[in-house]
Protein backbone atom coordinates (compact mmCIF):
# COMPACT_ATOMS: atom_id res chain seq x y z
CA UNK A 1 7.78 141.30 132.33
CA UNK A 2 7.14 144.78 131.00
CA UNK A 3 8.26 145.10 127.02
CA UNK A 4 10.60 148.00 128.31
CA UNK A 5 12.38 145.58 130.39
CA UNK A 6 12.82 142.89 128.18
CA UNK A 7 14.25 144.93 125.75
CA UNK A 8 16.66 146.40 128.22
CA UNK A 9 17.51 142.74 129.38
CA UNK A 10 18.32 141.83 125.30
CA UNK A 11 20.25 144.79 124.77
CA UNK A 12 22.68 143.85 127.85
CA UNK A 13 23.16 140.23 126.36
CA UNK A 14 24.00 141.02 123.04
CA UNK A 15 26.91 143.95 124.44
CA UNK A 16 28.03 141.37 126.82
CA UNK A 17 28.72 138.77 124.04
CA UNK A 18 30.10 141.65 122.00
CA UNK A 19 32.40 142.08 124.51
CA UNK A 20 33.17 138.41 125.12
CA UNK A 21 34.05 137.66 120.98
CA UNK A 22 36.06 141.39 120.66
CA UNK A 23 37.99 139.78 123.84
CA UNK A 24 38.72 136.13 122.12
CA UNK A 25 39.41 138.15 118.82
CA UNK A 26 41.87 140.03 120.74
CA UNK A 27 43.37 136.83 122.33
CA UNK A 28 43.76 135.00 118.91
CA UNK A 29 45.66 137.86 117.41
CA UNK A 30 48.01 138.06 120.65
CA UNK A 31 48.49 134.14 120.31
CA UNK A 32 49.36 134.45 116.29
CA UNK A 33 52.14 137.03 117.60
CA UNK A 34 53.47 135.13 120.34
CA UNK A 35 53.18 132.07 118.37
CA UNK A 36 56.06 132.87 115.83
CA UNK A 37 57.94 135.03 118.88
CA UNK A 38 58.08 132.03 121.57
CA UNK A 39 58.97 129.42 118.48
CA UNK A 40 62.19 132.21 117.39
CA UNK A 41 63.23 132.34 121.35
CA UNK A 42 62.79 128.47 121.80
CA UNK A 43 65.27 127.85 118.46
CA UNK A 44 67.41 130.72 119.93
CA UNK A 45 68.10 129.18 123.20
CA UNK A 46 68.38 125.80 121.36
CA UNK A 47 71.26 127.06 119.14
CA UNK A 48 73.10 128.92 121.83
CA UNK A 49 72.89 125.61 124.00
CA UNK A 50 74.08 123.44 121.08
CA UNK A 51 76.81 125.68 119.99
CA UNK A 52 77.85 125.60 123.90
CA UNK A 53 77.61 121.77 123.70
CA UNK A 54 79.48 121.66 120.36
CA UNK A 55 82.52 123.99 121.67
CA UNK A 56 82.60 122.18 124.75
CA UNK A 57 82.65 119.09 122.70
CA UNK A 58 85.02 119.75 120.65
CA UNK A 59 87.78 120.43 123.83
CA UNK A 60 90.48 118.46 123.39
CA UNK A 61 90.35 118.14 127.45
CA UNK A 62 86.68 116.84 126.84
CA UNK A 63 87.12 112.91 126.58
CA UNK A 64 90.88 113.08 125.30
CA UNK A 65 92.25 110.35 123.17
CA UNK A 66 94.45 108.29 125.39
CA UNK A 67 95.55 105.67 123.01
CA UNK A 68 96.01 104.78 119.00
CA UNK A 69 96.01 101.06 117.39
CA UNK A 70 97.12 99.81 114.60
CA UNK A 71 95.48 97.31 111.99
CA UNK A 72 96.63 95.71 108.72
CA UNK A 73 99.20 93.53 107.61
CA UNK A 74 101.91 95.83 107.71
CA UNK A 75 105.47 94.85 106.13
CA UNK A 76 107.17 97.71 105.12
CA UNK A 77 105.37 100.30 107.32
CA UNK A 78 106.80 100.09 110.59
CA UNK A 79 104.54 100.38 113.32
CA UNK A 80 106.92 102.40 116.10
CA UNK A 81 107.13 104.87 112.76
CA UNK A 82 103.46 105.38 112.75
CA UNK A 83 103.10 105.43 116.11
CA UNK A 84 106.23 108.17 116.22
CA UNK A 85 103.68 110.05 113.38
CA UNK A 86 100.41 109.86 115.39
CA UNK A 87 101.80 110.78 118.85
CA UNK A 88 100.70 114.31 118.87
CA UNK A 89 96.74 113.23 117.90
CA UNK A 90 96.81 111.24 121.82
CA UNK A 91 95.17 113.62 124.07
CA UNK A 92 93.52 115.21 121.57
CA UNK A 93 89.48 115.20 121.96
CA UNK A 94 87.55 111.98 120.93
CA UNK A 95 85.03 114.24 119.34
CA UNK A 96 87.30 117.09 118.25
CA UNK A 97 90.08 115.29 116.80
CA UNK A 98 90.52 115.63 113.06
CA UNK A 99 90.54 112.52 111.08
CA UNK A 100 90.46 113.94 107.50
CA UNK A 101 93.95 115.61 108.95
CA UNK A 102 95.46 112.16 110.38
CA UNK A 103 94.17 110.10 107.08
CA UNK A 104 96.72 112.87 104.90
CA UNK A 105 99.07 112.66 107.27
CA UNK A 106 99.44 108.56 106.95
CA UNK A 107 98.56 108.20 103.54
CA UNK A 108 102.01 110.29 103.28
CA UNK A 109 104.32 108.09 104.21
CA UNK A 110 105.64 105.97 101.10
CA UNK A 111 104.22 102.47 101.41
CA UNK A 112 100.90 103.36 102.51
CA UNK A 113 98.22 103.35 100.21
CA UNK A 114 95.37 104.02 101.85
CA UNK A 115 94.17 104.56 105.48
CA UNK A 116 90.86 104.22 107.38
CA UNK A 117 90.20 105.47 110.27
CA UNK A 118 87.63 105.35 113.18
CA UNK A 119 86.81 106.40 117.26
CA UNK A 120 86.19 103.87 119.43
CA UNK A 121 84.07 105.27 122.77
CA UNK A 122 85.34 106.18 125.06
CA UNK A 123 89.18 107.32 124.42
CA UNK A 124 90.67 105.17 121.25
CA UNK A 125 91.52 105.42 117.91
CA UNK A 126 91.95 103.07 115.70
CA UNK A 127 93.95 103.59 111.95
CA UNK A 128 93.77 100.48 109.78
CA UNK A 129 96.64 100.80 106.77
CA UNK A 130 96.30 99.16 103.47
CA UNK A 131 100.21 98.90 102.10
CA UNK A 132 101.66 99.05 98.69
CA UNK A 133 102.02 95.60 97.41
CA UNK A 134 104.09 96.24 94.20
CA UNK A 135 103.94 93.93 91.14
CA UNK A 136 106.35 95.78 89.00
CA UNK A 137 109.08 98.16 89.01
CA UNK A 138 108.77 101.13 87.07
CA UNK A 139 112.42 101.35 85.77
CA UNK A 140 114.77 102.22 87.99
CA UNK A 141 113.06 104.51 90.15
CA UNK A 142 109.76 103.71 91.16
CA UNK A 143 107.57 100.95 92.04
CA UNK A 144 103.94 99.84 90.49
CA UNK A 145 101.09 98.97 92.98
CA UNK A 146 98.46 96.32 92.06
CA UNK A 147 95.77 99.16 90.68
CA UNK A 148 98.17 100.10 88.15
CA UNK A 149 99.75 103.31 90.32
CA UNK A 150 103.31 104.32 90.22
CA UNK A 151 104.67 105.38 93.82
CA UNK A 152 107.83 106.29 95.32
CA UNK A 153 109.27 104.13 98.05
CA UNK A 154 113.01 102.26 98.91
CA UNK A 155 113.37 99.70 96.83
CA UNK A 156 113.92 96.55 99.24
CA UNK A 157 115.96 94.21 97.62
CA UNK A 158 112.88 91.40 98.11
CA UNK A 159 111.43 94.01 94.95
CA UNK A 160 114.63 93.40 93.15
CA UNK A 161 113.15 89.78 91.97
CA UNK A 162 110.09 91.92 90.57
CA UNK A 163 109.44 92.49 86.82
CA UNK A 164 110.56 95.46 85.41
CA UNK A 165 108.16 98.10 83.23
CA UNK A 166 109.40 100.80 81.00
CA UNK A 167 107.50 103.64 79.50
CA UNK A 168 105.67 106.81 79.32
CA UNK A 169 103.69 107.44 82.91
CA UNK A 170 100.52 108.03 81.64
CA UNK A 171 100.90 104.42 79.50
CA UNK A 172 101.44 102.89 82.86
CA UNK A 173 98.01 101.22 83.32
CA UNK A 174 97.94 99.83 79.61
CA UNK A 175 101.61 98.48 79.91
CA UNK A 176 100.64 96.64 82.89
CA UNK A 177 97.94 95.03 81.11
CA UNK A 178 100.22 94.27 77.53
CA UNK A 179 102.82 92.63 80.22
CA UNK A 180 100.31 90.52 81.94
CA UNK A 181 99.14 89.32 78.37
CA UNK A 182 102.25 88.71 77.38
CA UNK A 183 102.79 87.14 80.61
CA UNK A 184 99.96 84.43 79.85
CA UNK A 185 100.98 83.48 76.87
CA UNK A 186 104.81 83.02 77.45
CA UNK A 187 104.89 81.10 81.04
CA UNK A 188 103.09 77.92 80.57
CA UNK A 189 106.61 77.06 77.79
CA UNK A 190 108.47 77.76 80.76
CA UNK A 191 109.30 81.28 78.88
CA UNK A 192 109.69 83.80 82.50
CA UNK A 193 108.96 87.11 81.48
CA UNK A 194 110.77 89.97 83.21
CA UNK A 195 110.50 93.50 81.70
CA UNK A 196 108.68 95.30 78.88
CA UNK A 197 109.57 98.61 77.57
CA UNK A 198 107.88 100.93 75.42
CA UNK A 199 109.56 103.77 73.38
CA UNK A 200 108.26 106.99 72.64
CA UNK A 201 106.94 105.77 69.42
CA UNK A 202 105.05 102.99 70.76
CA UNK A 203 107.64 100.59 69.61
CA UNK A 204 107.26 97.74 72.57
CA UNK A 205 110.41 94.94 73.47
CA UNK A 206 110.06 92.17 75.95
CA UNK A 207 113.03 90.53 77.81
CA UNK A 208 112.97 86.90 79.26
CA UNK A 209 114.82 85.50 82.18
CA UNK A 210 117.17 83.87 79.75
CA UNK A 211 118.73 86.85 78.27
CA UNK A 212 116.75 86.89 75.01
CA UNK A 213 114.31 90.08 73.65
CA UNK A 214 111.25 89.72 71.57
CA UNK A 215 110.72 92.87 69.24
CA UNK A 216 107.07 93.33 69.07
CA UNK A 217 106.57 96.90 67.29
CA UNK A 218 103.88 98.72 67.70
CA UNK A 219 101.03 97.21 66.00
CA UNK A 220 99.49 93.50 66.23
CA UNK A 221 101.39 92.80 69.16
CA UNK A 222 99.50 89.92 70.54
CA UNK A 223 98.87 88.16 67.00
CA UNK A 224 102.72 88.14 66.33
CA UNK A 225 103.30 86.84 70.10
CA UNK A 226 100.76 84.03 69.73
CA UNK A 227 103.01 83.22 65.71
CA UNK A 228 105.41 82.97 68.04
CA UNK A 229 104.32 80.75 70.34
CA UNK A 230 102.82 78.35 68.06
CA UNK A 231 106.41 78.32 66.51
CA UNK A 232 108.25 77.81 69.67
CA UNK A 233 106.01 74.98 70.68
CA UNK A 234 106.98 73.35 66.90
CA UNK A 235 110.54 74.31 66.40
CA UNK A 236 111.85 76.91 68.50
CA UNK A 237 112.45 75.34 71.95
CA UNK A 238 115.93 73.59 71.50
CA UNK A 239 117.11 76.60 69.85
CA UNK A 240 116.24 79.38 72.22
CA UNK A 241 118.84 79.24 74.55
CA UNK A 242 121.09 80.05 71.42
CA UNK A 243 119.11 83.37 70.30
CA UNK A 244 119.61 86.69 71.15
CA UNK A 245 116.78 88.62 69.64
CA UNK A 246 113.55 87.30 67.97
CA UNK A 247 112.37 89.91 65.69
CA UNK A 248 108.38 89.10 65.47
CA UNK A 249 107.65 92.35 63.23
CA UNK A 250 107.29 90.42 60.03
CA UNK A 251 103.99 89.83 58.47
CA UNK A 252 104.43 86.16 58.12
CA UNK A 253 107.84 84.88 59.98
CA UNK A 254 110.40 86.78 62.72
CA UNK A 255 113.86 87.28 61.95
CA UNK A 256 116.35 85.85 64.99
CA UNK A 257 119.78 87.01 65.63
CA UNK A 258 121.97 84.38 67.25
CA UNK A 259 123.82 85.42 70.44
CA UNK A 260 127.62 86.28 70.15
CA UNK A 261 129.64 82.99 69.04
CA UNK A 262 127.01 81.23 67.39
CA UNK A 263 127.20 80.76 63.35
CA UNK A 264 123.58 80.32 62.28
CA UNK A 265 121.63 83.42 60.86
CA UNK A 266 118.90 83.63 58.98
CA UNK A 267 115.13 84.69 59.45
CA UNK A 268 112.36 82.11 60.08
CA UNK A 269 109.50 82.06 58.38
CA UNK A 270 106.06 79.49 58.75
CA UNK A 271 108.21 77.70 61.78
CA UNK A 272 110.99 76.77 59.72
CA UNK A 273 114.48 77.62 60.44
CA UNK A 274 116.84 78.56 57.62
């Protein structure tokens, strides 16, 4: 083959592959482009069918909530009145009803204290109710729960028989614990405990079943209540039914004033009587 020719041959190779990489430069540059573009469509038409799904969803004519049951050991919360309180939530959507909204709405009623609540596929509800179980009364208007809570409810005269607790509000939680204290120490002598008060100077009283007060003060409280166990055990017990007040704010004795009628007085002092 002539030189002229092969020359002429090379040439037309090399501007062919020129042509062939300037054509696969050009197609990686559109890809990069579309890349990015066809990703930003794809998450658009994602997100416009979700949001479709999610509105449709969230119908209330899209699986509506045909019934609502009950669960806990309810005694003072009557069932037809929750089920008078949840009515307008049936027929609402099992995916668009609100439970935040229906937990507020039950955890208002006066002896509930707290409410749970889940869906069960395809069309229930179900609300399980924890109730106040009171352990004390707060005075005369309110009730304490077992965690130490005051709460407002009607007083059912079964809460009548219930201890009684008297104080500031925020004192609540450490009243509770100086009754149950008390409490421990005072029922195995057959002593029933059933209020303590506080004063707004911390000054704290007890009252027993029997009619008589213990005047505990503000300090020392459960060292003066054990002295005055240890004396009951020794020399107290055939007397108590005859005492009115046991003063136990004395560093080493209690005073004791006799009920109405009776002639003894005097203070005791190391368990004696005088």
């Amino acid at each position: 083959m002539p030189a002229k020719r092969r020359r002429a041959t090379k040439r037309g190779r090399q501007a062919r592959r020129r042509r062939h990489w300037d054509l696969r430069a050009r197609l990686l540059m559109l890809q990069r482009w579309l890349r990015p573009a066809l990703i930003s469509l794809l998450i658009l038409v994602a997100a416009t069918g979700g949001w479709h799904s999610y509105q449709w969803l969230m119908q209330p004519t899209t699986l509506p909530i045909r019934s609502v049951t009950l669960a806990g050991e309810l005694r003072h919360v009557a069932p037809q009145d929750l089920q008078a309180l949840l009515r307008d939530e049936v027929g609402q959507g099992f995916f668009g009803v609100d439970l935040a909204a229906i937990k507020r709405k039950v955890e208002s009623l006066p002896w509930v204290y707290q409410a749970s609540l889940r869906r069960i596929w395809p069309d229930r509800l179900q609300v399980t109710i924890e109730e106040q179980r009171p352990i004390a009364r707060w005075g005369d208007e309110a009730l304490v729960n077992r965690y130490g809570d005051i709460f407002q409810a009607p007083v059912a005269s079964e809460n009548m028989e219930l201890p009684v607790i008297m104080g500031r509000r925020d004192r609540c939680k450490v009243l509770i614990k100086d009754f149950t204290s008390a409490d421990e120490l005072l029922y195995p002598l057959g002593l029933k405990l059933v209020s303590l008060s506080e004063d707004e100077r911390g000054d704290q009283r007890l009252l027993l079943a029997n009619g008589t007060r213990l005047a505990l003060g503000r300090k020392h409280r459960q060292e003066r209540l054990q002295r005055f166990v240890a004396s009951y055990r020794n020399t107290l017990q055939p007397l108590i039914a005859d005492v009115a007040r046991f003063d136990l704010r004395y560093p080493n004795g209690f005073a004791v004033k006799w009920k109405e009628g009776m002639l003894r007085t005097g203070a005791l002092a190391n368990g004696g009587a005088s």
